[in-house]
Protein backbone atom coordinates (compact mmCIF):
# COMPACT_ATOMS: atom_id res chain seq x y z
CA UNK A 1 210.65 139.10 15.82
CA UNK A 2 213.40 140.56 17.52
CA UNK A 3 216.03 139.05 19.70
CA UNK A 4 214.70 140.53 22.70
CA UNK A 5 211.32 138.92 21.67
CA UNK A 6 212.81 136.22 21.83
CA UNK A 7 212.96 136.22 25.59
CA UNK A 8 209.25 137.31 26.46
CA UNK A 9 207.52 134.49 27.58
CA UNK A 10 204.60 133.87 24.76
CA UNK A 11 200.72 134.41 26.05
CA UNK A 12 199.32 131.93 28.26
CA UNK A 13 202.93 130.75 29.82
CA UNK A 14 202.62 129.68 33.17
CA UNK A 15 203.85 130.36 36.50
CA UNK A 16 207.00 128.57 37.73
CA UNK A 17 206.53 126.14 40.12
CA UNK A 18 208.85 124.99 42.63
CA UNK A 19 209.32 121.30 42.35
CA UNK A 20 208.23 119.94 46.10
CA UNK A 21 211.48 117.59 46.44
CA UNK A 22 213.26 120.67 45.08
CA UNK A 23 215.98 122.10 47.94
CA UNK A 24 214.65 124.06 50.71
CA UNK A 25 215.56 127.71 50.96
CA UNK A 26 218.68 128.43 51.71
CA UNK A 27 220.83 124.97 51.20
CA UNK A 28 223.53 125.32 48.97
CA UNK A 29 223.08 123.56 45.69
CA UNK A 30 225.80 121.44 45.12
CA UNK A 31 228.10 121.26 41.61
CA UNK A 32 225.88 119.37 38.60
CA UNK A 33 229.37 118.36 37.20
CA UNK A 34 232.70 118.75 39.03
CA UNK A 35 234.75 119.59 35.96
CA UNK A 36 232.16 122.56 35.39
CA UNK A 37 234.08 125.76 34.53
CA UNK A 38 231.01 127.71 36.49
CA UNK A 39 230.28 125.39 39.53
CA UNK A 40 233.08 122.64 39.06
CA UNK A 41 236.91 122.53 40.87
CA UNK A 42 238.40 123.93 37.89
CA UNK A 43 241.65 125.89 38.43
CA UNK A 44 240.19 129.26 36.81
CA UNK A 45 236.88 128.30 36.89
CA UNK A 46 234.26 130.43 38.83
CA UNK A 47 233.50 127.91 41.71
CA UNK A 48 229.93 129.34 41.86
CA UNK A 49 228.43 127.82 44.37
CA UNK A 50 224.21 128.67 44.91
CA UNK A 51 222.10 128.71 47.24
CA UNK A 52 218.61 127.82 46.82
CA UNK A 53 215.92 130.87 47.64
CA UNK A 54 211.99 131.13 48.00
CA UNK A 55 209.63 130.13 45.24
CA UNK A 56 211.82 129.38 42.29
CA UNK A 57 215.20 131.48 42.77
CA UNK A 58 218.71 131.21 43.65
CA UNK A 59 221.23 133.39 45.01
CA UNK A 60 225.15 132.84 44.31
CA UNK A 61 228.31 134.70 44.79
CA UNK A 62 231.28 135.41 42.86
CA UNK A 63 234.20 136.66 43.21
CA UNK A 64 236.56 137.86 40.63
CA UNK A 65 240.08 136.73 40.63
CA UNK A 66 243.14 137.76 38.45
CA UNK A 67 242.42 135.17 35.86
CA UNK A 68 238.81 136.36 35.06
CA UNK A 69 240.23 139.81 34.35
CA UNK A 70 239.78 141.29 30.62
CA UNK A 71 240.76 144.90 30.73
CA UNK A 72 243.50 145.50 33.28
CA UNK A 73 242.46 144.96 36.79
CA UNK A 74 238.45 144.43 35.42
CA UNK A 75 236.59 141.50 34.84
CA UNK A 76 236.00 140.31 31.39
CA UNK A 77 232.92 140.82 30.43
CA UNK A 78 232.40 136.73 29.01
CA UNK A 79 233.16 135.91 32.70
CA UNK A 80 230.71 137.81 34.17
CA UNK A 81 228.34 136.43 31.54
CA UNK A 82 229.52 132.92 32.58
CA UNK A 83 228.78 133.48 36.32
CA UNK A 84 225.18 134.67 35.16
CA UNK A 85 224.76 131.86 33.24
CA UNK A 86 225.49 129.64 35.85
CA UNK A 87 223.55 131.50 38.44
CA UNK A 88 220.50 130.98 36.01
CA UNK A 89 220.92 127.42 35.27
CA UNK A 90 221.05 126.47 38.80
CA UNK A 91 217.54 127.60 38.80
CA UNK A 92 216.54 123.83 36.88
CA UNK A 93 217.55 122.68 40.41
CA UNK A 94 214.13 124.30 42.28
CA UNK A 95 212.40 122.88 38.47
CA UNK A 96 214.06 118.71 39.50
CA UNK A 97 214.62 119.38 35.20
CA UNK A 98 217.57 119.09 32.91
CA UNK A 99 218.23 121.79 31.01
CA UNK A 100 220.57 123.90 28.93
CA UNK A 101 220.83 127.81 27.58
CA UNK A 102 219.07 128.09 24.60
CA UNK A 103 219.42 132.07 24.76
CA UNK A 104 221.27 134.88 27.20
CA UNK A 105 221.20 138.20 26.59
CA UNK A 106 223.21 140.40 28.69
CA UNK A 107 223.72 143.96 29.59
CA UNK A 108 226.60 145.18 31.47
CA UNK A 109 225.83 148.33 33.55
CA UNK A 110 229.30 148.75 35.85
CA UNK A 111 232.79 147.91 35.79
CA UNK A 112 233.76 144.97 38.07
CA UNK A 113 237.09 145.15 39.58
CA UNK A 114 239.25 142.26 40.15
CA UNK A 115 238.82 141.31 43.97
CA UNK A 116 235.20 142.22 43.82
CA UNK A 117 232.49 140.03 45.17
CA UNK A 118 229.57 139.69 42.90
CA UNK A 119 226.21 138.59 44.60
CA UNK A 120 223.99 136.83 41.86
CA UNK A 121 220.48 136.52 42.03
CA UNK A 122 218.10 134.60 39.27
CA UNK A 123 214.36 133.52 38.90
CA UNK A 124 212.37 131.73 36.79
CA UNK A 125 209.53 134.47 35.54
CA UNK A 126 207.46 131.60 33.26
CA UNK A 127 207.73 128.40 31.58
CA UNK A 128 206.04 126.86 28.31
CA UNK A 129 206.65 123.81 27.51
CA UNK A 130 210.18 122.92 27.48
CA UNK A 131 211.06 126.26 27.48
CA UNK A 132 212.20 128.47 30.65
CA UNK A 133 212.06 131.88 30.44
CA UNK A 134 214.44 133.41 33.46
CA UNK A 135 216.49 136.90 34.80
CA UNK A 136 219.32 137.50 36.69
CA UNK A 137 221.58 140.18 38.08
CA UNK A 138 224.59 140.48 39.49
CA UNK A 139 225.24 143.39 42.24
CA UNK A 140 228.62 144.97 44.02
CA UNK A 141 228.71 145.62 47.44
CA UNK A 142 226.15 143.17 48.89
CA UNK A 143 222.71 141.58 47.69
CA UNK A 144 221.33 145.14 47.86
CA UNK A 145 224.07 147.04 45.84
CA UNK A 146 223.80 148.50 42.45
CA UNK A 147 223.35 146.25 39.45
CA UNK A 148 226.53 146.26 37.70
CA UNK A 149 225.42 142.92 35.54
CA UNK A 150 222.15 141.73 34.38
CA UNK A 151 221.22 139.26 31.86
CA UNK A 152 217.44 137.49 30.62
CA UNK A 153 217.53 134.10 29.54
CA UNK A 154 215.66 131.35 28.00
CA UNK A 155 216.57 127.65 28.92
CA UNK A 156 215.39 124.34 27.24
CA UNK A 157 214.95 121.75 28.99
CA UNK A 158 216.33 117.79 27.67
CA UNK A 159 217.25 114.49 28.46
CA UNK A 160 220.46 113.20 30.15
CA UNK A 161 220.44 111.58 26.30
CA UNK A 162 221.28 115.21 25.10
CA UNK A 163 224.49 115.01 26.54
CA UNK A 164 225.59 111.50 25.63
CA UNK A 165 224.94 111.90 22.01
CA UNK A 166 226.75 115.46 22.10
CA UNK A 167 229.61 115.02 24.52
CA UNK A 168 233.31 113.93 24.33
CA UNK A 169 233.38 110.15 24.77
CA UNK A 170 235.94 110.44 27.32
CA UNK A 171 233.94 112.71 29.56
CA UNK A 172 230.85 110.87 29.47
CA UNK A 173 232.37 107.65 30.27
CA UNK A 174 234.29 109.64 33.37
CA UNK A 175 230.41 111.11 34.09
CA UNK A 176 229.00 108.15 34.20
CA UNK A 177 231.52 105.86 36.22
CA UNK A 178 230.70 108.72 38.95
CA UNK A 179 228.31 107.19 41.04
CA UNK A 180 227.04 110.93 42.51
CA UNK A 181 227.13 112.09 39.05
CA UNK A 182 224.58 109.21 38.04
CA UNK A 183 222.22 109.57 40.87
CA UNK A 184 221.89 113.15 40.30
CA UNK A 185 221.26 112.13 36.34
CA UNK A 186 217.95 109.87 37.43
CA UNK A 187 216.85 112.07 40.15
CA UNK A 188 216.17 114.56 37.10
CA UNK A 189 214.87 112.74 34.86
CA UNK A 190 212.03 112.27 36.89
CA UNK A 191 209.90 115.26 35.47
CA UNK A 192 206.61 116.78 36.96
């Protein structure tokens, strides 16, 4: 099996299905965790913010500063995979699940220059079991422009227990002393 097999949704995976007390299209999805380097108020984060689309997809846009530059006056290229993955896991938002990137595979197509706006797009192609199967792209010059990113990705989805067992102390008991932060927390875990 290959890598790329990897990301091919197995025989008999099934259709996505928007979650009905999932966002309706177009309202911005707001930050899952507001120290997030993708959709938190970090200082040189991305401050992603998506918007929820039809079915099960999201749109997003980003736009490269100075401080997501790798090659002079170009975007490094773990940034751009950063905004993808963050475009993609936005999509567990439309699912009402919890999950995190199991696999991302990414192809870069164009050079992105520093002051460019990147407009993300991502949907879920199939689920099997805890497993989410999703693609994403990233294009200059507007939502029809040429694809200067892409990337495929499998998510997994867990439990809000995941992340207590495996994260700093100090940031969990911040998390969890957030009273948004723990109503988003049991709104997921509510699974279909």
């Amino acid at each position: 099996m290959t890598a790329s097999d990897k990301l091919t949704p197995p025989p008999g995976a099934a259709q996505p299905v928007r979650h009905p007390d999932a966002p309706a299209p177009g309202e911005l999805l707001g930050t899952h965790y507001d120290q997030c380097f993708g959709c938190g108020d970090q200082e040189h984060g991305l401050h992603l913010a998506a918007r929820a689309g039809e079915g099960v997809s999201v749109t997003a846009e980003f736009t490269v500063k100075a401080a997501h530059q790798g090659a002079p006056g170009l975007a490094h290229g773990g940034v751009l995979t950063s905004a993808l993955d963050e475009t993609l896991g936005a999509l567990s938002w439309l699912l009402r699940s919890i999950t995190v990137t199991g696999r991302l595979e990414t192809d870069f197509l164009r050079p992105v220059p520093v002051g460019t706006t990147l407009h993300l797009a991502a949907h879920v192609r199939a689920v099997s079991g805890r497993k989410i199967y999703s693609t994403a792209t990233g294009r200059l010059d507007g939502p029809e422009g040429p694809v200067a990113v892409r990337a495929d990705a499998l998510f997994v989805e867990v439990k809000v227990d995941h992340f207590v067992a495996n994260g700093r102390e100090q940031e969990i008991k911040a998390a969890m002393a957030d009273p948004d932060q723990v109503r988003r927390a049991r709104a997921f875990e509510v699974n279909p």
